[in-house]
Structures are given as C-alpha cells and as structure tokens.
Protein backbone atom coordinates (compact mmCIF):
# COMPACT_ATOMS: atom_id res chain seq x y z
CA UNK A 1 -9.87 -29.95 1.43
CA UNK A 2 -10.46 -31.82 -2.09
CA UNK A 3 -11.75 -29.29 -4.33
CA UNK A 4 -10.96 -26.67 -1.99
CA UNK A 5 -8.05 -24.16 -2.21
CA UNK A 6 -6.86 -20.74 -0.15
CA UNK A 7 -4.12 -19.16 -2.06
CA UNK A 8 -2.58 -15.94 -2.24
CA UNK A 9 -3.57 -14.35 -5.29
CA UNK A 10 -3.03 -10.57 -7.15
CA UNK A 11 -5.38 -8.24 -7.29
CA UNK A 12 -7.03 -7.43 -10.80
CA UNK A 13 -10.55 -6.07 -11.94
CA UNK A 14 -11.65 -9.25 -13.03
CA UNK A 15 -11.19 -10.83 -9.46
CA UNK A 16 -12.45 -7.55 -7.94
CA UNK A 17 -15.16 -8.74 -10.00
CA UNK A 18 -16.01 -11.92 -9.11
CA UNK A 19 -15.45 -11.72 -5.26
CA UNK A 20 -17.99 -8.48 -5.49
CA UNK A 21 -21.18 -10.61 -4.66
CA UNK A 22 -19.44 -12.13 -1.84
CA UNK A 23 -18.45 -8.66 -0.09
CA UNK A 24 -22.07 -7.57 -0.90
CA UNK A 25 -22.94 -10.80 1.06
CA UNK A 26 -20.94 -9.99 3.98
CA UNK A 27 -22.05 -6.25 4.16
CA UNK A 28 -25.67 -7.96 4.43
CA UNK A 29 -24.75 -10.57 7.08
CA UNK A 30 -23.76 -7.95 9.02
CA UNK A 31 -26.61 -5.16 8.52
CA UNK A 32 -29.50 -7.00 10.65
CA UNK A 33 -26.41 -6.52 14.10
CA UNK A 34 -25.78 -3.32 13.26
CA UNK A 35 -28.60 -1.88 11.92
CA UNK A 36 -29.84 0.03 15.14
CA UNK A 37 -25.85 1.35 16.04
CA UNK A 38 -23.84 1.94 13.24
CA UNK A 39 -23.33 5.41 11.72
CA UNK A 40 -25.68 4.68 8.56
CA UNK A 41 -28.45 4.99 10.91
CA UNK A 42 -30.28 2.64 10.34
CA UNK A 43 -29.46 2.99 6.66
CA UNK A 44 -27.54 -0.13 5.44
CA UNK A 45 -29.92 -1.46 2.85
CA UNK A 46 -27.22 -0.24 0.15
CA UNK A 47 -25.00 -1.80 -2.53
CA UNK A 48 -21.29 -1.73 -1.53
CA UNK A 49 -19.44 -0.05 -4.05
CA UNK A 50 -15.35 -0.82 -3.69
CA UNK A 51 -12.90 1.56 -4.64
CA UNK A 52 -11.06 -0.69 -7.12
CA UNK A 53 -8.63 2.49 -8.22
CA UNK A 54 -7.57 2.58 -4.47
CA UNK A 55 -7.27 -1.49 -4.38
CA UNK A 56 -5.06 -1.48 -7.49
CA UNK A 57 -3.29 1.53 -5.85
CA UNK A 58 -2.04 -0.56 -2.68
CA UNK A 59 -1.40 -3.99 -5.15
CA UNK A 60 0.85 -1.62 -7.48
CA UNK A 61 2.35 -0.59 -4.21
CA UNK A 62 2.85 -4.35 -3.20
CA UNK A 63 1.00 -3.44 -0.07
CA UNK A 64 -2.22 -5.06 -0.86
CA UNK A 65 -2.90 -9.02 0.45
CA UNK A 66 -5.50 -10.78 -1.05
CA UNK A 67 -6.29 -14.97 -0.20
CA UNK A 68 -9.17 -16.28 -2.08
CA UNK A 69 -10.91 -19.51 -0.79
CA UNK A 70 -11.83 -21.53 -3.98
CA UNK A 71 -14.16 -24.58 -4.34
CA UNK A 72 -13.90 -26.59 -7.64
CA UNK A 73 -12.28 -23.09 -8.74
CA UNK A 74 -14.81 -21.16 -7.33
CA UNK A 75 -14.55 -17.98 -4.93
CA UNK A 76 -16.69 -19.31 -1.87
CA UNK A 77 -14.36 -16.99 0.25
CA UNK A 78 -11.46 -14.49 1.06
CA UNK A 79 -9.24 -11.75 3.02
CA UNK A 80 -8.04 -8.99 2.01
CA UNK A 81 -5.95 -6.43 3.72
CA UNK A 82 -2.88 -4.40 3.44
CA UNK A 83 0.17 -3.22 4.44
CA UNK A 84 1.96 0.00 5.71
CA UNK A 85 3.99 1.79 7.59
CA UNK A 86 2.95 2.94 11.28
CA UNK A 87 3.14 6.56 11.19
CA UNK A 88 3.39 6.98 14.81
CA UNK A 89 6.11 4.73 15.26
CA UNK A 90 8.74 4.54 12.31
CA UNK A 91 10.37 1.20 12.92
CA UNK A 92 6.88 -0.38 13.17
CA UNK A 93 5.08 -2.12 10.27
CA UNK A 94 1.90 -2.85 10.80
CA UNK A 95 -1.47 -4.17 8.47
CA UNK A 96 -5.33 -3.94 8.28
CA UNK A 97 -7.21 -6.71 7.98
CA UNK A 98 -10.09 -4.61 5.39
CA UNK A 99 -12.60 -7.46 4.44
CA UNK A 100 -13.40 -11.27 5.33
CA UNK A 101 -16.11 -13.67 4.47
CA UNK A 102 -16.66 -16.52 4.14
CA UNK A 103 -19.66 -18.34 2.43
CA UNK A 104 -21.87 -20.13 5.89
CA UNK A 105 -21.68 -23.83 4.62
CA UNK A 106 -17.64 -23.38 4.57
CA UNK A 107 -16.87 -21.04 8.01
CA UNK A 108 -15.02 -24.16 8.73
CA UNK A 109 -12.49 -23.29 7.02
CA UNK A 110 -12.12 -19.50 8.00
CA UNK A 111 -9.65 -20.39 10.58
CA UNK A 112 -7.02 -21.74 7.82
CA UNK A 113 -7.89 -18.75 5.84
CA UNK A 114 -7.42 -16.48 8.83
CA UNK A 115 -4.36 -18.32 9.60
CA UNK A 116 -3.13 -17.87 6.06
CA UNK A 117 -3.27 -14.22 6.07
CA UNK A 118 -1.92 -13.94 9.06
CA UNK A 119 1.27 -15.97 8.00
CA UNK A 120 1.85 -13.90 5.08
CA UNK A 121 1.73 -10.84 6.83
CA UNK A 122 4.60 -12.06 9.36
CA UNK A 123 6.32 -12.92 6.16
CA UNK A 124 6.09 -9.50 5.20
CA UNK A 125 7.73 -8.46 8.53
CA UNK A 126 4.37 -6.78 10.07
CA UNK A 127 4.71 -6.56 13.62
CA UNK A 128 0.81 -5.94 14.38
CA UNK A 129 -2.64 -6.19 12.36
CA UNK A 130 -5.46 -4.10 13.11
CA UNK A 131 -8.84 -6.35 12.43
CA UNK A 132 -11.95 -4.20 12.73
CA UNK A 133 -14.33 -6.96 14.06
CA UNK A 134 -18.10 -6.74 15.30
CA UNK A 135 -17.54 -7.05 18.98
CA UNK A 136 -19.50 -10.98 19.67
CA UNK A 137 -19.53 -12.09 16.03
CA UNK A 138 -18.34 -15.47 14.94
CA UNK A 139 -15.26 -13.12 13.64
CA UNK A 140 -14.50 -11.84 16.89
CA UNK A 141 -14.69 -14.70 18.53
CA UNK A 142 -11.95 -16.51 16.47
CA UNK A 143 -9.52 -13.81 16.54
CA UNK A 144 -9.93 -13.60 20.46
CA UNK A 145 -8.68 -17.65 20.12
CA UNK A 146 -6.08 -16.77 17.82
CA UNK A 147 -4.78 -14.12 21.28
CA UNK A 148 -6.12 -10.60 19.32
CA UNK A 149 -7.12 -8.33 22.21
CA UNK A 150 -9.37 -5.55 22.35
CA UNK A 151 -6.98 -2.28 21.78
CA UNK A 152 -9.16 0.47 20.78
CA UNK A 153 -13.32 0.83 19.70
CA UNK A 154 -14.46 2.71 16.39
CA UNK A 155 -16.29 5.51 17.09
CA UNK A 156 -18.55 6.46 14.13
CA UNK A 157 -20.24 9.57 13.07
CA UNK A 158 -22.33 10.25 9.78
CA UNK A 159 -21.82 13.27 8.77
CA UNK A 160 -23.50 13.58 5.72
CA UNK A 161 -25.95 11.64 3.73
C-alpha cells in the first residue's frame, strides 16, 4: 500500500470539503442504474448537497465514523456511517453504513476499507450494520462475500419536487 493509507479520521468542514467531489462522483456512478427506478424519476442529474450541520451533529455525538482512503495524502476514497441506538430493541446497538466510494483505479482496495469500518464498528460494540446497497453492484456483491444478507428492500416514493 506505499503511498496509500485508510485511517479513521474526525469529521470537520474542511474534510467535508475535500471528500465532496468524491460523493458527487459516486452519486453519478450510480445515476445511469438507477435512473429509470429510483424515486427522482428519472431526475438524478443534480448536485448532492450534504447536510454538514447534521454530520457535525452525529461527530459531536461521537456517533459519526468516518475512514478516508489517502494516496500520497490524497482522498481517493472513504466510508462514512454512524452509530445509534436500535429503537425497537433497547439492548441492541446497531450502525448505518451512509456513503462509500471508492475512486475505479483503486476498488482494490475497498475490501480493506470495508473491512476497516466494519472493525471499528465491532469496536464500538454494534451488534448489526444496515448497508443500503444497489442490489447487483460491485458494492453488493462484496458485502454478500463479507456474509451481509438481504433483510429488508427500500421502498421509495417522491413526494414532492
């Protein structure tokens, strides 16, 4: 991994920041699958636009895990999800896997960063991790090798534009 690196690091505006063109990157991978079936019918073409208040909120709160994947110091990749507590079962803590990409020259290493994550949440005592995946993407294919299971499907409705 040379100049690579995956490391936990804190949430801040300035990271926010810099990882913003790769989330715009992976909402683009994603439109040309979805385009035809997701609740923006049709109507993906958009710049994300992160809630960085609502971020902050969840680091403040300790809840909020973020690994970056860096080459020669450079963000080329990351997860970031969070913690909580399951509401419909009090002893269980549990996690959401929000966001993952990885640049397409490095998917190589989106196993490890998977991996990671997934490490650091067990550290953190969660029990289970929700991952909303795109059922037959490269995504959903690694976390079916990694034993993730099918639990429940998203059902989405736009309700306004």
């Amino acid at each position: 991994m040379s100049d690579k690196t995956i490391r936990l690091e804190p949430f801040t505006s300035e990271l926010a920041a810099e990882l913003l063109p790769l989330g715009q990157a992976c909402w683009n991978e994603a439109t040309p699958q979805k385009i035809e079936r997701c609740a923006f019918d049709g109507d993906r073409a958009i710049a994300i636009e992160p809630d960085l208040e609502q971020y902050q909120k969840l680091a403040d709160l300790g809840a909020l895990v973020l690994f970056v994947l860096r080459e020669a110091g450079r963000a080329r990749g990351y997860v970031l999800g969070w913690t909580y507590q399951a509401l419909h079962h009090k002893r269980i803590r549990g996690a959401i896997a929000d966001t993952f990409y990885v640049e397409p020259d490095l998917r190589a290493y989106a196993a490890v960063l998977a991996d990671l994550f997934l490490k650091e949440l067990a550290r953190r005592d969660v029990q289970i991790v929700g991952w909303p995946v795109d059922v037959g993407g490269h995504l959903h294919e690694m976390l079916l090798a990694k034993g993730f299971v099918g639990d429940d499907i998203v059902m989405e409705k736009r309700l306004c534009a």
